[in-house]
N, C-alpha and C. Protein backbone atom coordinates (compact mmCIF):
# COMPACT_ATOMS: atom_id res chain seq x y z
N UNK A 1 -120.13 -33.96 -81.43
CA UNK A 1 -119.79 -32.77 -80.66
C UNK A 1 -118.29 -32.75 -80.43
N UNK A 2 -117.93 -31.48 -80.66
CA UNK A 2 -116.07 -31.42 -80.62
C UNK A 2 -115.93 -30.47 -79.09
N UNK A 3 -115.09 -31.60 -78.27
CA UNK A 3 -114.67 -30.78 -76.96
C UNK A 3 -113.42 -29.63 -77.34
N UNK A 4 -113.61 -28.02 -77.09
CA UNK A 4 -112.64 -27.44 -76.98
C UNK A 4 -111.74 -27.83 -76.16
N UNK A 5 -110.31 -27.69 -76.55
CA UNK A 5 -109.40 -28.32 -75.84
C UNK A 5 -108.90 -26.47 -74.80
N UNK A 6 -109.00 -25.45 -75.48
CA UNK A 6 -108.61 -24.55 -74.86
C UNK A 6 -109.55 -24.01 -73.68
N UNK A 7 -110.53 -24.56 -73.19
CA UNK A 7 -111.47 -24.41 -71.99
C UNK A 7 -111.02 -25.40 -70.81
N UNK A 8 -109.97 -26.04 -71.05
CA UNK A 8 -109.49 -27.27 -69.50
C UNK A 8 -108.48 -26.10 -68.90
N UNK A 9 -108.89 -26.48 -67.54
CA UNK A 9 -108.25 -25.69 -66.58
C UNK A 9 -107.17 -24.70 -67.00
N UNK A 10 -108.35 -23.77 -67.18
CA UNK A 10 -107.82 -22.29 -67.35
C UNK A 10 -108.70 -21.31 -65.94
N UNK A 11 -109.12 -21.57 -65.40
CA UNK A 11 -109.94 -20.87 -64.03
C UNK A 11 -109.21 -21.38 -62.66
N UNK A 12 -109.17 -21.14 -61.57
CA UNK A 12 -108.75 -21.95 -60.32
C UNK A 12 -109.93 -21.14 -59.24
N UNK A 13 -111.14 -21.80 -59.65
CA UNK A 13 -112.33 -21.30 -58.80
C UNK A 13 -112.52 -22.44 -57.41
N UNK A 14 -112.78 -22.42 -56.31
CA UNK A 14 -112.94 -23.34 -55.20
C UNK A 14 -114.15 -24.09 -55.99
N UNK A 15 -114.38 -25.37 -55.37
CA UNK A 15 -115.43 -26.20 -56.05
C UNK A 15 -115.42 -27.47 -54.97
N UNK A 16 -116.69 -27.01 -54.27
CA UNK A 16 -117.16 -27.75 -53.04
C UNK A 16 -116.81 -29.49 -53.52
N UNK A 17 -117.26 -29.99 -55.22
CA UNK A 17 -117.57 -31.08 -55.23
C UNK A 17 -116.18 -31.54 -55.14
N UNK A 18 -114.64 -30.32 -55.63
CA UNK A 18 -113.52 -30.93 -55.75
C UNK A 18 -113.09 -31.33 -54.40
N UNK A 19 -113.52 -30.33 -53.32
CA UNK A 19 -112.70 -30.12 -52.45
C UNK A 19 -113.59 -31.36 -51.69
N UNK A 20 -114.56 -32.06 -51.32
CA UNK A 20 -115.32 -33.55 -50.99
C UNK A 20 -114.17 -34.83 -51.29
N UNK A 21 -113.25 -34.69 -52.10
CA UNK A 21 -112.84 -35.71 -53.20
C UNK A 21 -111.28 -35.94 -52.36
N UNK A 22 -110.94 -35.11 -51.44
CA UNK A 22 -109.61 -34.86 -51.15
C UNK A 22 -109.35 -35.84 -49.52
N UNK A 23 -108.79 -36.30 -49.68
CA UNK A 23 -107.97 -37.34 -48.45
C UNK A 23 -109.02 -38.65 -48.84
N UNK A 24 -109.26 -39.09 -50.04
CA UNK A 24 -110.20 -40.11 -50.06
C UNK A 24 -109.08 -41.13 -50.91
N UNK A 25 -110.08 -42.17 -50.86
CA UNK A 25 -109.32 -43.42 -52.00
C UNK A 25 -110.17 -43.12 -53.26
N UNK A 26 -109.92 -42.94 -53.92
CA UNK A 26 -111.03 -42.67 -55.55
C UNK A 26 -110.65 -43.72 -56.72
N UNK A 27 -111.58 -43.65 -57.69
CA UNK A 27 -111.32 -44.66 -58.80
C UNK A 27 -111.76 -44.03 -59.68
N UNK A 28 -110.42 -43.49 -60.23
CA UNK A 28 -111.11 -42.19 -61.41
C UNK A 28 -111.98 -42.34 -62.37
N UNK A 29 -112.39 -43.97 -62.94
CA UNK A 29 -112.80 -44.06 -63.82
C UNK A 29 -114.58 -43.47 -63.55
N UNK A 30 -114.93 -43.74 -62.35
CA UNK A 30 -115.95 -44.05 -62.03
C UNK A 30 -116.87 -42.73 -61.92
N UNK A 31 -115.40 -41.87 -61.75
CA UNK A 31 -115.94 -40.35 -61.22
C UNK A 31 -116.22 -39.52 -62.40
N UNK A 32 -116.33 -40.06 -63.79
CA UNK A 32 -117.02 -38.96 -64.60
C UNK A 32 -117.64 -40.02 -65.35
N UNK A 33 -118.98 -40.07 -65.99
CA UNK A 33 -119.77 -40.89 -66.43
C UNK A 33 -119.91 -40.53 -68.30
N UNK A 34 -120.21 -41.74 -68.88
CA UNK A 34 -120.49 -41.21 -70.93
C UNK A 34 -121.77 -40.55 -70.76
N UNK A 35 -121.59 -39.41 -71.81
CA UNK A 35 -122.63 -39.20 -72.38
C UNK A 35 -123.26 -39.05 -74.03
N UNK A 36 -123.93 -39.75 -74.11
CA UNK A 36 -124.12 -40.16 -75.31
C UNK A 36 -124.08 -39.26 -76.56
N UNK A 37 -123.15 -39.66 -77.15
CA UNK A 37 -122.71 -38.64 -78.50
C UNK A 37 -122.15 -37.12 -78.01
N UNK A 38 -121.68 -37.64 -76.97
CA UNK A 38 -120.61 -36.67 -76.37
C UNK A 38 -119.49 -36.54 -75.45
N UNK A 39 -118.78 -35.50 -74.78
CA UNK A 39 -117.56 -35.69 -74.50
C UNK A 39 -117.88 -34.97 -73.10
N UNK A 40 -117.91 -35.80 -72.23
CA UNK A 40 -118.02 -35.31 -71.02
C UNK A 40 -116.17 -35.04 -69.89
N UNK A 41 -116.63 -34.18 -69.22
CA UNK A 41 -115.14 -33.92 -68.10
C UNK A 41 -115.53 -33.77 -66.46
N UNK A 42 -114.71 -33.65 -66.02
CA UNK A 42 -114.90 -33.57 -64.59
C UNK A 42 -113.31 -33.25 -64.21
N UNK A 43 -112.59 -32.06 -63.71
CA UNK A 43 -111.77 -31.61 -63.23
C UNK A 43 -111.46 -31.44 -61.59
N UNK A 44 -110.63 -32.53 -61.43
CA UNK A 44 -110.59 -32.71 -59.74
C UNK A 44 -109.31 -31.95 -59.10
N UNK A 45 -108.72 -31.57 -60.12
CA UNK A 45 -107.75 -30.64 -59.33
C UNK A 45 -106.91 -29.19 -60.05
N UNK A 46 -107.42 -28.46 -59.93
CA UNK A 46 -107.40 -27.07 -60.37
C UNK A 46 -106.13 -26.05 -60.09
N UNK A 47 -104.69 -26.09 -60.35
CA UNK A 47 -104.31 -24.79 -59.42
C UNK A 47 -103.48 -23.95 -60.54
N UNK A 48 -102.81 -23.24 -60.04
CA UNK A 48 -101.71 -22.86 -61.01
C UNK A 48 -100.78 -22.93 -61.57
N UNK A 49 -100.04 -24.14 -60.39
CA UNK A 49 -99.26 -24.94 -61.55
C UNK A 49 -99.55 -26.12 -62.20
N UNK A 50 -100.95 -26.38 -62.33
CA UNK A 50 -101.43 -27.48 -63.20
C UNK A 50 -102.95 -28.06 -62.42
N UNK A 51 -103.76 -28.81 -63.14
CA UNK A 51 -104.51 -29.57 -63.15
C UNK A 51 -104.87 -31.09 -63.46
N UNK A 52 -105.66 -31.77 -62.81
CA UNK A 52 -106.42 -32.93 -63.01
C UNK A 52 -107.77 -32.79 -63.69
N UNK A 53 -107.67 -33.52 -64.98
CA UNK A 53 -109.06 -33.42 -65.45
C UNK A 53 -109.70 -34.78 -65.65
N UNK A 54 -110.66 -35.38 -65.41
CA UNK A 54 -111.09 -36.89 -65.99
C UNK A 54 -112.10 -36.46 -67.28
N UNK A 55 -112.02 -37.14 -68.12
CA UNK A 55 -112.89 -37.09 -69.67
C UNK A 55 -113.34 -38.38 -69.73
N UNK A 56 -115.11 -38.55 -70.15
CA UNK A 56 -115.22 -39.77 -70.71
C UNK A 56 -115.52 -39.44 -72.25
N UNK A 57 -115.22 -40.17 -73.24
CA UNK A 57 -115.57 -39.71 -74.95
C UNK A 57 -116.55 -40.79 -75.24
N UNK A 58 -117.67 -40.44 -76.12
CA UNK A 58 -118.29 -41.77 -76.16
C UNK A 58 -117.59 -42.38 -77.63
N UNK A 59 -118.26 -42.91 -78.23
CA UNK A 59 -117.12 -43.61 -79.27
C UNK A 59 -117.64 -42.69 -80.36
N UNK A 60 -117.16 -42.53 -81.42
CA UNK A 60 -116.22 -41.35 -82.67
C UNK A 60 -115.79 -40.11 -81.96
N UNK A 61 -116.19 -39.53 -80.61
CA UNK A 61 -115.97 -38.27 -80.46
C UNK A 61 -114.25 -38.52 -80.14
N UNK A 62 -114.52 -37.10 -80.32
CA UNK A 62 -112.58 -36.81 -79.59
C UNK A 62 -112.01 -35.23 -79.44
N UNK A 63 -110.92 -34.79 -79.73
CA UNK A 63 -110.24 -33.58 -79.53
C UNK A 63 -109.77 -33.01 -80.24
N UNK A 64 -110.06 -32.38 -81.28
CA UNK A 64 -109.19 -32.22 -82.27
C UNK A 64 -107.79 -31.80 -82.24
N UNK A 65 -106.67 -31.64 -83.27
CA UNK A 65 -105.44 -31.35 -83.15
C UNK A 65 -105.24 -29.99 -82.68
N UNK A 66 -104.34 -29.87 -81.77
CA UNK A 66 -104.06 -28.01 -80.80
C UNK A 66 -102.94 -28.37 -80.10
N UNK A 67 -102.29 -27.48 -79.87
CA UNK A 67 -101.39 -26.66 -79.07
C UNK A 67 -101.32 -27.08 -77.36
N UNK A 68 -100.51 -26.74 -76.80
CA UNK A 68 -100.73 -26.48 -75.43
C UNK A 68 -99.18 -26.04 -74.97
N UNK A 69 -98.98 -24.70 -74.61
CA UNK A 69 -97.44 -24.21 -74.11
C UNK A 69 -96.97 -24.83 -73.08
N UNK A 70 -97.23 -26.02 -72.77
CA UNK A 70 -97.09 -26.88 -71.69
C UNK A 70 -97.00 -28.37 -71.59
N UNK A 71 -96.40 -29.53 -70.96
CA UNK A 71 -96.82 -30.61 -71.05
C UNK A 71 -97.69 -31.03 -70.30
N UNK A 72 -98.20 -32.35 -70.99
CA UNK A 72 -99.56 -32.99 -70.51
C UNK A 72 -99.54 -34.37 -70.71
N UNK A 73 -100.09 -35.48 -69.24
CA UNK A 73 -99.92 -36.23 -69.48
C UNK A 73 -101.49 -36.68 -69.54
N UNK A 74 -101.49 -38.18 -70.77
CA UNK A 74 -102.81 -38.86 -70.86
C UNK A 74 -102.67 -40.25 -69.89
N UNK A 75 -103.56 -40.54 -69.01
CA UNK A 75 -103.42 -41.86 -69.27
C UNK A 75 -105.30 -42.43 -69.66
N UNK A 76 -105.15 -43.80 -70.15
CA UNK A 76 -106.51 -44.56 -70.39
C UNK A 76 -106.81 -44.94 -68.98
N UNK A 77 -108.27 -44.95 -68.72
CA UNK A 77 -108.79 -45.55 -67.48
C UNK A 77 -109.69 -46.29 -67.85
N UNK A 78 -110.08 -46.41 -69.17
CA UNK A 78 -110.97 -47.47 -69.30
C UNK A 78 -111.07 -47.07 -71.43
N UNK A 79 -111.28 -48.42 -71.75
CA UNK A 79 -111.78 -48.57 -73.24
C UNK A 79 -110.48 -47.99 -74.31
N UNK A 80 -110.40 -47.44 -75.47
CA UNK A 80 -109.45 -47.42 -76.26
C UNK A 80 -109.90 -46.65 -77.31
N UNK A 81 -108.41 -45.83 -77.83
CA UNK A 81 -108.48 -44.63 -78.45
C UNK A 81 -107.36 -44.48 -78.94
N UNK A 82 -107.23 -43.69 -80.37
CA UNK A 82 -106.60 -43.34 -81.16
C UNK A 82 -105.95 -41.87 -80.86
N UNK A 83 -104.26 -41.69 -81.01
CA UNK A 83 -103.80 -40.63 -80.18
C UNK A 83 -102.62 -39.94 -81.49
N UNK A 84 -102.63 -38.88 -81.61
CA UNK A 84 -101.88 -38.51 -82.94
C UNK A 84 -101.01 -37.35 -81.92
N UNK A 85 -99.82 -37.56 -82.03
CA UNK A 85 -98.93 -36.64 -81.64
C UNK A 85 -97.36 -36.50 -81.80
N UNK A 86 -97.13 -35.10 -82.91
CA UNK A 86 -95.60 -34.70 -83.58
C UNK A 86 -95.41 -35.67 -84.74
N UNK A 87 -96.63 -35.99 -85.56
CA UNK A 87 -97.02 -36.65 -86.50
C UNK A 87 -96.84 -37.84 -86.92
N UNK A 88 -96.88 -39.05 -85.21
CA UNK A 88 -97.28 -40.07 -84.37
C UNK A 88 -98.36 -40.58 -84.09
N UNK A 89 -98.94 -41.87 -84.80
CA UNK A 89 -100.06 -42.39 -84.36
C UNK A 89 -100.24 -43.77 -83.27
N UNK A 90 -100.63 -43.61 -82.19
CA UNK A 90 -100.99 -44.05 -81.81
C UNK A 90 -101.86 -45.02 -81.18
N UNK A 91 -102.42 -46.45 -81.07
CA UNK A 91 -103.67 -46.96 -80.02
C UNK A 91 -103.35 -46.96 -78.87
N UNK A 92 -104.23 -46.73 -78.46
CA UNK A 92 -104.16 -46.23 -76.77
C UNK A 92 -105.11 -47.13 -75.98
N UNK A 93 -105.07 -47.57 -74.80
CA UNK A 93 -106.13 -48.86 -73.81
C UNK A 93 -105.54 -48.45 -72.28
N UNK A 94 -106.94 -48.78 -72.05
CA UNK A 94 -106.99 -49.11 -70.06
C UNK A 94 -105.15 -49.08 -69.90
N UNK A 95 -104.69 -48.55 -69.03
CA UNK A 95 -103.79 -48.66 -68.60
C UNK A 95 -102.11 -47.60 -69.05
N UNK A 96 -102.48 -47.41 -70.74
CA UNK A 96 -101.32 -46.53 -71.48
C UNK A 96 -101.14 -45.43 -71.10
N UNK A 97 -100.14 -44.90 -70.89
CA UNK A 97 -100.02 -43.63 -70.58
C UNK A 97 -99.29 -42.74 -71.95
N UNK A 98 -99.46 -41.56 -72.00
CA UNK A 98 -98.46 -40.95 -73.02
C UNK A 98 -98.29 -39.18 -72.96
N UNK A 99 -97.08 -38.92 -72.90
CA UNK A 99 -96.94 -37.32 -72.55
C UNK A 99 -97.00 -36.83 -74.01
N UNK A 100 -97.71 -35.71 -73.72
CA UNK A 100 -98.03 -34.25 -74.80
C UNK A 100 -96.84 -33.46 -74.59
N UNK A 101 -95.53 -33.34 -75.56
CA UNK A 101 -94.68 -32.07 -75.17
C UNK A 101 -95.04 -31.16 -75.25
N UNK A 102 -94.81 -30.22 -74.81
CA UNK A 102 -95.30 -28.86 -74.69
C UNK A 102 -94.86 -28.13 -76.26
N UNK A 103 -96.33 -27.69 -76.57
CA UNK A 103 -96.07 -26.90 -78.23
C UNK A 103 -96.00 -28.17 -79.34
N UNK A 104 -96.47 -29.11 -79.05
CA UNK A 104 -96.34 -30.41 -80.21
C UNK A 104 -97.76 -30.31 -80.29
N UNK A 105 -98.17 -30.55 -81.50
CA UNK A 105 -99.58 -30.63 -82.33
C UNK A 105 -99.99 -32.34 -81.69
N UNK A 106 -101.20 -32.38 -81.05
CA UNK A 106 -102.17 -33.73 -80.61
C UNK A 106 -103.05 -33.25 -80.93
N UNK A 107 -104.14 -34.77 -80.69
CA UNK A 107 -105.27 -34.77 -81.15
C UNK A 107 -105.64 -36.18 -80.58
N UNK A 108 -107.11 -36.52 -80.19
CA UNK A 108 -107.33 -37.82 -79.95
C UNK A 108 -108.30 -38.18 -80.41
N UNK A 109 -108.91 -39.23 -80.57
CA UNK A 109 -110.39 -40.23 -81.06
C UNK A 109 -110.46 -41.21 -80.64
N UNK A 110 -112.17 -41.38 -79.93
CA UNK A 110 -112.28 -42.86 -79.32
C UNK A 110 -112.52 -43.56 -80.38
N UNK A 111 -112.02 -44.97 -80.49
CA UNK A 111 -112.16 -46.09 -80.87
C UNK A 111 -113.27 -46.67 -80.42
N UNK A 112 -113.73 -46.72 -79.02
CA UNK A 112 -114.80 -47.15 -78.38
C UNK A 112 -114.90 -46.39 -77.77
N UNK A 113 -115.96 -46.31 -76.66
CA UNK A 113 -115.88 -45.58 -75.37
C UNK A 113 -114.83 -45.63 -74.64
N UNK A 114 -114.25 -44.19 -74.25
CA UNK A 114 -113.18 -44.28 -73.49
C UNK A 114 -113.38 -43.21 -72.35
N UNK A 115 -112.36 -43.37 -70.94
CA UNK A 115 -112.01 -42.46 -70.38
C UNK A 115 -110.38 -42.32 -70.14
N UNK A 116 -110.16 -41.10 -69.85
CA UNK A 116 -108.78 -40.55 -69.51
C UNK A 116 -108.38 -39.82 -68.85
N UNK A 117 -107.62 -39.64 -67.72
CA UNK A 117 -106.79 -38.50 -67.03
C UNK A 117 -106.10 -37.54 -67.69
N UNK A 118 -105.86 -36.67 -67.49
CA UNK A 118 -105.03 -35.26 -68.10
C UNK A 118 -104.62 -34.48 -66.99
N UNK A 119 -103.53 -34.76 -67.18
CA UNK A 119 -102.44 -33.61 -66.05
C UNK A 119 -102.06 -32.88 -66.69
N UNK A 120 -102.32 -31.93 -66.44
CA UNK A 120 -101.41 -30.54 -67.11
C UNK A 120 -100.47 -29.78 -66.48
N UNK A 121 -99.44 -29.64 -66.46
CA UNK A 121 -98.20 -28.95 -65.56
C UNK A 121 -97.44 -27.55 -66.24
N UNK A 122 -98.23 -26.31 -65.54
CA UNK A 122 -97.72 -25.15 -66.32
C UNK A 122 -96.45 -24.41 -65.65
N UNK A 123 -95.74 -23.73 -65.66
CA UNK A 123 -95.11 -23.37 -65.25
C UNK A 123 -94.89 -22.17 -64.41
């Protein structure tokens, strides 16, 4: 299953489960779960000048290569993944972080099961 990359925070709808999540201590990894032979998300912070999204991928899935008029940052929160960006390859693990320039061609693939943060900062 291929996650569209052009469906992440494009809405800024209220969302009881986001707004539960706020003045807490959290552990992002924990807060979106695999699903098997697929690419699950969970978006904890929604506005207009950007978003928080958590993704877990189970292992071969990923994102294919796209666009975004904006930068975006990845980091790993758990497991490891293959990251292609401005025709840059990458491995990626628990802990890496790496910015998307805005208008540079990415793309990602788990290696294993992985999860990741995505900030997106529009202008």
């Amino acid at each position: 299953m291929e996650y569209k990359p052009e469906t992440i925070g494009m809405t800024e709808k209220p969302d009881k489960k986001r707004e539960e999540l706020k003045g807490k201590v959290l552990h992002l990894k924990d807060l979106v779960s695999y699903q098997d032979g697929s690419v699950a998300s969970r978006m904890i912070i929604n506005r207009k000048a950007g978003s928080v999204t958590l993704f877990s991928f189970d292992e071969n899935e990923g994102l294919s290569e796209h666009t975004a008029p904006y930068d975006a940052t990845v980091t790993i929160l758990e497991g490891e993944c293959e990251v292609w960006v401005g025709g840059q390859t990458y491995q990626m693990k628990e802990g890496d972080t790496i910015i998307f320039p805005a208008n540079a061609p990415h793309a990602l693939s788990a290696i294993t099961p992985f999860k990741m943060s995505l900030t997106m900062i529009r202008e």
